[in-house]
Protein backbone atom coordinates (compact mmCIF):
# COMPACT_ATOMS: atom_id res chain seq x y z
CA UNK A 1 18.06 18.34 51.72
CA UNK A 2 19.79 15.32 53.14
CA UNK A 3 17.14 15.37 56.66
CA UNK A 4 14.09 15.53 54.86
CA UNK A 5 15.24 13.12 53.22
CA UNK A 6 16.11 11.09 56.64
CA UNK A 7 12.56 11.73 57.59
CA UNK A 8 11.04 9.93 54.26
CA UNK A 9 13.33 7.05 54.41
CA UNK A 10 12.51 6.53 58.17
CA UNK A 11 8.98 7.10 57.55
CA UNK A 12 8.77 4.67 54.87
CA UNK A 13 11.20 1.97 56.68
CA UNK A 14 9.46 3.12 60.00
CA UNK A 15 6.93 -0.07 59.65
CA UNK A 16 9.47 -2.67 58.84
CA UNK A 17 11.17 -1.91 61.72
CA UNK A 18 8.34 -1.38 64.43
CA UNK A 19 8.16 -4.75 65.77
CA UNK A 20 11.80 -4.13 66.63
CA UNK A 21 10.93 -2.33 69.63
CA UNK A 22 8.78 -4.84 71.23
CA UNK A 23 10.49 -7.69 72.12
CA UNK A 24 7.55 -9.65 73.86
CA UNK A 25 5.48 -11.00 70.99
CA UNK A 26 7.53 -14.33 70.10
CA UNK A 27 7.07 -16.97 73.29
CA UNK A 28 7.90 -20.81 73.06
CA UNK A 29 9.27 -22.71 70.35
CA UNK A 30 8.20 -20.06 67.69
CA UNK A 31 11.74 -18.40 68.93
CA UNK A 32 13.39 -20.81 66.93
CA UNK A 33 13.28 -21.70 63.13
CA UNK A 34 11.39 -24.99 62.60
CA UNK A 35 12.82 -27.92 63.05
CA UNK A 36 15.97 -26.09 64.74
CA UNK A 37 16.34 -28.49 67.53
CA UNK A 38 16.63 -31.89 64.64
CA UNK A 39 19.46 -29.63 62.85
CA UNK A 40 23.33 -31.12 63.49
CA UNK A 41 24.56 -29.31 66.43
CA UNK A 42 28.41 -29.23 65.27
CA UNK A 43 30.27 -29.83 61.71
CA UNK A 44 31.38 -33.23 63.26
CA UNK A 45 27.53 -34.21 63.37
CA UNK A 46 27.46 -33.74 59.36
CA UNK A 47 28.56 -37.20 57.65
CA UNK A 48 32.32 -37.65 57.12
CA UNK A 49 32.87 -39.18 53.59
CA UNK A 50 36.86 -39.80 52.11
CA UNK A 51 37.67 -37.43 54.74
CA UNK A 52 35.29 -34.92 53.98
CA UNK A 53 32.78 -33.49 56.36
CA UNK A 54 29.69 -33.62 53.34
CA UNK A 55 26.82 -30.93 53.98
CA UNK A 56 23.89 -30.76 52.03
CA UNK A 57 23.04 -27.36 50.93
CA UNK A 58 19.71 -28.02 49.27
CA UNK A 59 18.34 -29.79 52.51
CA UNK A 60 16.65 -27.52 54.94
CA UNK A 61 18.03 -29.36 58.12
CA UNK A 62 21.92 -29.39 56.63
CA UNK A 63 21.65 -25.92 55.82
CA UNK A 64 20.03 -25.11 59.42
CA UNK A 65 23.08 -27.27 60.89
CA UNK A 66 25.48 -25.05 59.24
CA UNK A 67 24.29 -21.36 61.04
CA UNK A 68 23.65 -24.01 64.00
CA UNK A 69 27.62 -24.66 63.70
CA UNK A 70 27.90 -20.85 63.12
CA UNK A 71 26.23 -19.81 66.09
CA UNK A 72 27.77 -22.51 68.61
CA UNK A 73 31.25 -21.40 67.34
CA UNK A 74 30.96 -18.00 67.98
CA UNK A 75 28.66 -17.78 71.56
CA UNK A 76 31.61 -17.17 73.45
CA UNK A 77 32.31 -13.70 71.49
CA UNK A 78 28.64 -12.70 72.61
CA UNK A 79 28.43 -14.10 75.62
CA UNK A 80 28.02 -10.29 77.00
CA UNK A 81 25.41 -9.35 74.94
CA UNK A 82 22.61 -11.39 76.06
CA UNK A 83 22.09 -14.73 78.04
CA UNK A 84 21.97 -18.23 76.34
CA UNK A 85 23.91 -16.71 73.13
CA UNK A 86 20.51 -14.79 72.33
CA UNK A 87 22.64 -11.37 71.88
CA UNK A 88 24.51 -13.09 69.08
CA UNK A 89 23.92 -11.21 66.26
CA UNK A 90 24.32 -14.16 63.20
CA UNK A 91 20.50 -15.10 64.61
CA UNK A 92 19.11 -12.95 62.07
CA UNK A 93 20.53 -15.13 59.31
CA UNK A 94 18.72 -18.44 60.31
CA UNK A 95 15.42 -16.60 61.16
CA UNK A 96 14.77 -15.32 58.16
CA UNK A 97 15.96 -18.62 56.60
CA UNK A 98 13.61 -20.76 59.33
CA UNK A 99 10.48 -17.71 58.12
CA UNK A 100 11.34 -18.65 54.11
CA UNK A 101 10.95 -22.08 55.06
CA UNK A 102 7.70 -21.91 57.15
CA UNK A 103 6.16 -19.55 54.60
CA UNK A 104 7.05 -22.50 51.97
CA UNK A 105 9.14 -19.88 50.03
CA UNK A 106 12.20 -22.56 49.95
CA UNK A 107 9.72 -24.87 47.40
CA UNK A 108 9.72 -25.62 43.65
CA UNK A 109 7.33 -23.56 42.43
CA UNK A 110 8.28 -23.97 38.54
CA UNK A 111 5.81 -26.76 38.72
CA UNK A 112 8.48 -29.49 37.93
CA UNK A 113 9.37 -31.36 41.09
CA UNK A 114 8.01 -32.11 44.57
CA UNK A 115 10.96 -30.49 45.99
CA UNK A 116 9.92 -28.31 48.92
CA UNK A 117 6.33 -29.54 49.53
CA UNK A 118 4.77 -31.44 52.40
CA UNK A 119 3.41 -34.39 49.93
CA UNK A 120 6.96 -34.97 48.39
CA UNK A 121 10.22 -34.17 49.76
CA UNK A 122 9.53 -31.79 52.44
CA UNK A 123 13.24 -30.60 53.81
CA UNK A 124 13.90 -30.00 49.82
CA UNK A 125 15.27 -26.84 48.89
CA UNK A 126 14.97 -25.86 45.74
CA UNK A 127 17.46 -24.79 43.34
CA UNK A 128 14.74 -22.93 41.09
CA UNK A 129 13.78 -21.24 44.14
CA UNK A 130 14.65 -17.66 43.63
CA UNK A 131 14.18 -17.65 48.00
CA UNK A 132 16.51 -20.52 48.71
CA UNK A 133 19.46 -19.52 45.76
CA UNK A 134 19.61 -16.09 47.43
CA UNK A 135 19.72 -17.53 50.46
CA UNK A 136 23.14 -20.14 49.58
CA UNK A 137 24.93 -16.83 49.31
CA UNK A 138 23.66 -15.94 53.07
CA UNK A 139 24.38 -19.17 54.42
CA UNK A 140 27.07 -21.36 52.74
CA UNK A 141 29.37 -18.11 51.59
CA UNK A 142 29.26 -16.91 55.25
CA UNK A 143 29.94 -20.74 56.61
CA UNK A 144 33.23 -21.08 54.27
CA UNK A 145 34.60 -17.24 55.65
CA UNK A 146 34.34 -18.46 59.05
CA UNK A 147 36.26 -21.84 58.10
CA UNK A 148 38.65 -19.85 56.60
CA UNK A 149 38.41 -16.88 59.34
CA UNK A 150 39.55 -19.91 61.36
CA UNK A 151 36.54 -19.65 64.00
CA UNK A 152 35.87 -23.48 64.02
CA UNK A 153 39.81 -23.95 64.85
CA UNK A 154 41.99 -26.94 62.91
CA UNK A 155 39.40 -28.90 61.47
CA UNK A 156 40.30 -32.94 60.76
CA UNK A 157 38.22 -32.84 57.57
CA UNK A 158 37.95 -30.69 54.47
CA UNK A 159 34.73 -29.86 53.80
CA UNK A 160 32.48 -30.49 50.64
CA UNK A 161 29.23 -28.90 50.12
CA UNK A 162 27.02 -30.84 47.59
CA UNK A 163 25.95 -29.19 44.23
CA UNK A 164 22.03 -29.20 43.56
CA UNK A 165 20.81 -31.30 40.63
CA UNK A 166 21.07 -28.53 37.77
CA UNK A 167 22.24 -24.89 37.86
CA UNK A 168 25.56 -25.92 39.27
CA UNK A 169 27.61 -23.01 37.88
CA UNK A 170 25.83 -20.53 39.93
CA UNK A 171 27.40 -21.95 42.86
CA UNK A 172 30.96 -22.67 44.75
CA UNK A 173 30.91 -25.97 46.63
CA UNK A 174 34.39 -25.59 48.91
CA UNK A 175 36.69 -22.44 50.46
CA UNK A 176 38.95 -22.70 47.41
CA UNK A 177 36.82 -23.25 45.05
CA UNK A 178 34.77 -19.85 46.33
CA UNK A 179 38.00 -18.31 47.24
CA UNK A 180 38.57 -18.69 43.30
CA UNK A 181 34.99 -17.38 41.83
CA UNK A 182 34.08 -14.92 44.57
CA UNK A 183 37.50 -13.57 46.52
CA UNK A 184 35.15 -10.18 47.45
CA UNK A 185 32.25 -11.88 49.18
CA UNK A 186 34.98 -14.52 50.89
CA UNK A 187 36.99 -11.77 52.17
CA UNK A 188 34.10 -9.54 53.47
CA UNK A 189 32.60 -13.09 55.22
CA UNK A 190 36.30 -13.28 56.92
CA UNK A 191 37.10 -9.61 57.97
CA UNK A 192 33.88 -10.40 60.04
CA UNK A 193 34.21 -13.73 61.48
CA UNK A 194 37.90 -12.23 62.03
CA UNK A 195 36.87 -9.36 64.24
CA UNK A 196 34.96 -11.74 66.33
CA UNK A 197 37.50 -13.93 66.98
CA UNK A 198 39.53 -10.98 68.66
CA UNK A 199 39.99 -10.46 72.18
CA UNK A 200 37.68 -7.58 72.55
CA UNK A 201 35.24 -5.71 69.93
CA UNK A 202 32.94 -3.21 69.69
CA UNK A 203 29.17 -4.42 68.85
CA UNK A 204 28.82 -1.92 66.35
CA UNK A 205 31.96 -2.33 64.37
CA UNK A 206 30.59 -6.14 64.23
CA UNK A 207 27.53 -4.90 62.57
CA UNK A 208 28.67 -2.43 60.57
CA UNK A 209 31.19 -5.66 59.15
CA UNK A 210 28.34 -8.26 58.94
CA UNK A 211 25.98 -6.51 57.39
CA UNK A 212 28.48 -5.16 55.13
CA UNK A 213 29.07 -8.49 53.95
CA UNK A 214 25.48 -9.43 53.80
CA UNK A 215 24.58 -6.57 51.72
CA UNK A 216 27.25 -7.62 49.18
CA UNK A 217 26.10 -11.08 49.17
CA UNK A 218 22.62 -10.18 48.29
CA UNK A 219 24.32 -7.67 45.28
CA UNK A 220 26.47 -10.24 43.97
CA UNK A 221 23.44 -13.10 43.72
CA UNK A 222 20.47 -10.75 42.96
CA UNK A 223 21.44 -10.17 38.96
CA UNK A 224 22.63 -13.96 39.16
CA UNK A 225 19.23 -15.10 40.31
CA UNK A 226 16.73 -12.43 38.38
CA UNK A 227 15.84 -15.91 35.83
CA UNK A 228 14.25 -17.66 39.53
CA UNK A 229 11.91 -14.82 39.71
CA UNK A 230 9.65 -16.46 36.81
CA UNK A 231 8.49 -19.06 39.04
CA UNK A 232 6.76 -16.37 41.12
CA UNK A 233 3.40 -14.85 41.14
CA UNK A 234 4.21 -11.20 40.00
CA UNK A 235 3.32 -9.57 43.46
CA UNK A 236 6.05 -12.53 45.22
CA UNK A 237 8.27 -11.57 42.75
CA UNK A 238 8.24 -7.86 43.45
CA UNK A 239 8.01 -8.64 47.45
CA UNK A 240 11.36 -10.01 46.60
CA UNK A 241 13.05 -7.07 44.88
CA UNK A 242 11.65 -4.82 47.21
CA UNK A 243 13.02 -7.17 50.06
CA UNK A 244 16.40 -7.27 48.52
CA UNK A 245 16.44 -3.43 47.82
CA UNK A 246 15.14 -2.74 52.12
CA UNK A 247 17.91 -4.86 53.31
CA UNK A 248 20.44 -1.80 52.32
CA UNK A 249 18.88 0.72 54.08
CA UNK A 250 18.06 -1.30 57.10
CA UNK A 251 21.76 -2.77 57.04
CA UNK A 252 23.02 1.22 57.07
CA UNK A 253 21.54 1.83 60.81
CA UNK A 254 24.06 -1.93 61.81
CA UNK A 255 20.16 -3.02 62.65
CA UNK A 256 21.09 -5.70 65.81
CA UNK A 257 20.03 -8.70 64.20
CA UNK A 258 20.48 -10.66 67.76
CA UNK A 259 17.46 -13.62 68.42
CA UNK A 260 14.84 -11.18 70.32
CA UNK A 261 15.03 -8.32 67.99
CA UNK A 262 14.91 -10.45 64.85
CA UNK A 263 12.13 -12.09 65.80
CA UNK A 264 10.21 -9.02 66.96
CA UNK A 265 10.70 -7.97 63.34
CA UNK A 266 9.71 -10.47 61.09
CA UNK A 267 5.76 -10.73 62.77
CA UNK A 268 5.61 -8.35 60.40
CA UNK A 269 6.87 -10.14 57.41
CA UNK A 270 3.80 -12.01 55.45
CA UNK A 271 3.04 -15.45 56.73
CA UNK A 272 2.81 -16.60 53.19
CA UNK A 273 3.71 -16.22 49.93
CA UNK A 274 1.93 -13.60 47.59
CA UNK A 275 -0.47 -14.77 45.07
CA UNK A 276 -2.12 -13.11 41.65
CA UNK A 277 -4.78 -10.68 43.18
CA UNK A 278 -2.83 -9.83 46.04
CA UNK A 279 -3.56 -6.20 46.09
CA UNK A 280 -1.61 -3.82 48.64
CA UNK A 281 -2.09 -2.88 50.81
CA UNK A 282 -5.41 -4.49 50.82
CA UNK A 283 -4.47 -8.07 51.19
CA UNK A 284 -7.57 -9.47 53.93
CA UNK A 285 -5.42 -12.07 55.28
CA UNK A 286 -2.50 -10.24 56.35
CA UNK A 287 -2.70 -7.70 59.54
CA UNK A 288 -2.24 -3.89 58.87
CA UNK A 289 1.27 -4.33 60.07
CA UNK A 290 1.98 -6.97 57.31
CA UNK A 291 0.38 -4.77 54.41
CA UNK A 292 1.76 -1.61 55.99
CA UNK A 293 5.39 -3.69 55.44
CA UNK A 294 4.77 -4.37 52.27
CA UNK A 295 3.67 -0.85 51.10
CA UNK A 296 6.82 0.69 53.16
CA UNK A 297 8.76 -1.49 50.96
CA UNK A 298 7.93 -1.17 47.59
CA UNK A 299 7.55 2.57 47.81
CA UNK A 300 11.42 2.33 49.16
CA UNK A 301 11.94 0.52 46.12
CA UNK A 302 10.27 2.98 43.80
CA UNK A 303 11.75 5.80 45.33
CA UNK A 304 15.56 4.32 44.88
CA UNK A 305 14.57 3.76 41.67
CA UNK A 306 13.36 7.46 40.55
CA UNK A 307 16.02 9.20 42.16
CA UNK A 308 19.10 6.66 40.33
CA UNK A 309 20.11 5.20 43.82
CA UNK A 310 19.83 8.90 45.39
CA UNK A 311 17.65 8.16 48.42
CA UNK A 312 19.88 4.99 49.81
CA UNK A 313 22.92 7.48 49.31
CA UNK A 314 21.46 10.24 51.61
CA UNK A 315 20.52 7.82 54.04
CA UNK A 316 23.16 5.66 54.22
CA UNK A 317 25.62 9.46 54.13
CA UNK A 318 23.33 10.58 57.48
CA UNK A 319 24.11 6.73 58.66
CA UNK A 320 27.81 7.25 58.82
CA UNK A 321 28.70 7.89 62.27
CA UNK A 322 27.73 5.79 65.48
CA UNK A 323 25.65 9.04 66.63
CA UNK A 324 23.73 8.85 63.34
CA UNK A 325 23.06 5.12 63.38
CA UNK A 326 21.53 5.51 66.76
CA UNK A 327 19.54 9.15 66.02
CA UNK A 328 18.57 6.67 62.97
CA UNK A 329 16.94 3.97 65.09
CA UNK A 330 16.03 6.09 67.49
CA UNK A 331 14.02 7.86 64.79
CA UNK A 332 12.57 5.25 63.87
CA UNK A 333 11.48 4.18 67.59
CA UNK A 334 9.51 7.23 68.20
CA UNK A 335 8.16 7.19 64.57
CA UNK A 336 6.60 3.53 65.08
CA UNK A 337 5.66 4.44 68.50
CA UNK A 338 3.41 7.97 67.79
């Protein structure tokens, strides 16, 4: 039962992952997320207020400077693993952020402020973006484990992250204050940045502990944020279940999410967001591969649905050992590539 079952979920994942295997289709600046190079290099090049270093979460550049910060701090752990810190594997985290952005998923789209768009306040986030509140728990949570993890050493400052305008409660703003609320997602953030910061570590038992904690980040804010999803067209909406839901089984196979294989990956993800009358997998303006993705995905979805959880069990059981994380990928490889 359980490798039939490996065969479905690979089949159906096999899409999403494709892109994975061909690392030469992102040249030039599109390596980057926009705007990267204009984000603050280090957490002294965020304002220092009353002897706080201030970081605004709801602007796109602030909240670019802070995996910026991230991935500075932490280049000399990956050094090995690729030149120019490309084999570090926290690059996943602002590519999909710099893709939300670009694909203007990080906008208001209730309808009640400019926040977000090009003819009002462009590096807006928005907190009644269903994109951009899922994403604080991928960006700011992670930033205040490392802080604590100590990977940006004795800091002179405290640090204050700015509430948005409404919606505060569904947020922590400092390490104590998300020590406090969220002690689970904190301490999964640390073990992380912890192993890291050890003399030597295996790649995989990184992975396995960051996307451990990224998988419990999107748990803990998905029921939090279900009121955001309102504001989408119904097919964006169910793109962004059916993302959320994908992220478990492709976290099981510690996916390397360094820069060359994340970006191979998401020129698959759509290039905008979905409208009413976007019909899969029949959508004219995305490729096959894009349609294909989005198919893969919500039958993933379904199918974790019918059988109560079943499926991402089975997989994530055949996923347990380093031999079955690589027959996994592997499997997938020679899937995408037949």
């Amino acid at each position: 039962f359980g490798i039939p079952a490996l065969l479905v979920v690979a089949v159906t994942l096999s899409p999403v992952t494709a892109a994975a295997w061909s690392e030469n289709d992102v040249t030039g600046e599109d390596v980057y997320p926009p705007l990267w190079d204009l984000a603050p290099e280090n957490l002294l090049d965020f304002p220092v207020k009353e002897n706080k270093i201030v970081i605004n979460a709801w602007n796109y550049q602030d909240r670019l400077g802070v995996y910026k910060s991230l991935l500075n701090a932490s280049a000399k752990y990956f050094g090995a693993f690729g030149p120019q810190n490309s084999g570090n594997i926290l690059w996943g985290l602002p590519l999909q952020h710099g893709w939300q952005y670009r694909t203007g998923r990080l906008a208001d789209h209730s309808g009640g402020t400019s926040c977000g768009f090009e003819n009002g306040e462009l590096l807006c986030q928005s907190v009644r973006s269903w994109w951009s509140c899922m994403n604080y728990y991928l960006a700011i949570i992670p930033f205040l484990g490392a802080v604590e993890a100590g990977l940006f050493g004795q800091l002179p400052y405290e640090i204050e992250i700015l509430p948005p305008e409404e919606q505060k409660d569904d947020f922590c703003y400092s390490v104590k204050d998300c020590w406090s609320r969220m002690p689970k997602l904190m301490d999964d953030w640390k073990a992380f940045f912890e192993v890291n910061n050890s003399s030597s570590f295996k790649l995989d038992d990184a992975l396995g502990l960051m996307w451990k904690a990224h998988t419990s980040s999107i748990a803990y804010a998905l029921p939090k944020f279900q009121d955001r999803l309102k504001y989408l067209s119904g097919p964006e909406a169910s793109f962004g279940e059916d993302w959320a839901n994908g992220v478990d089984f492709i976290a099981a196979t510690h996916f390397n999410t360094d820069l060359p294989t994340t970006n191979s990956f998401q020129v698959f993800l759509p290039q905008r967001m979905l409208v009413e009358g976007d019909v899969l997998p029949f959508i004219s303006d995305f490729s096959p591969e894009q349609n294909n993705v989005l198919v893969s995905l919500r039958a993933l979805h379904e199918g974790n649905k019918l059988t109560g959880g079943l499926l991402l069990k089975l997989w994530q059981q055949a996923m347990s050992t380093e031999a079955g994380r690589k027959m996994g990928r592997k499997l997938i490889e020679n899937l995408t590539s037949s």
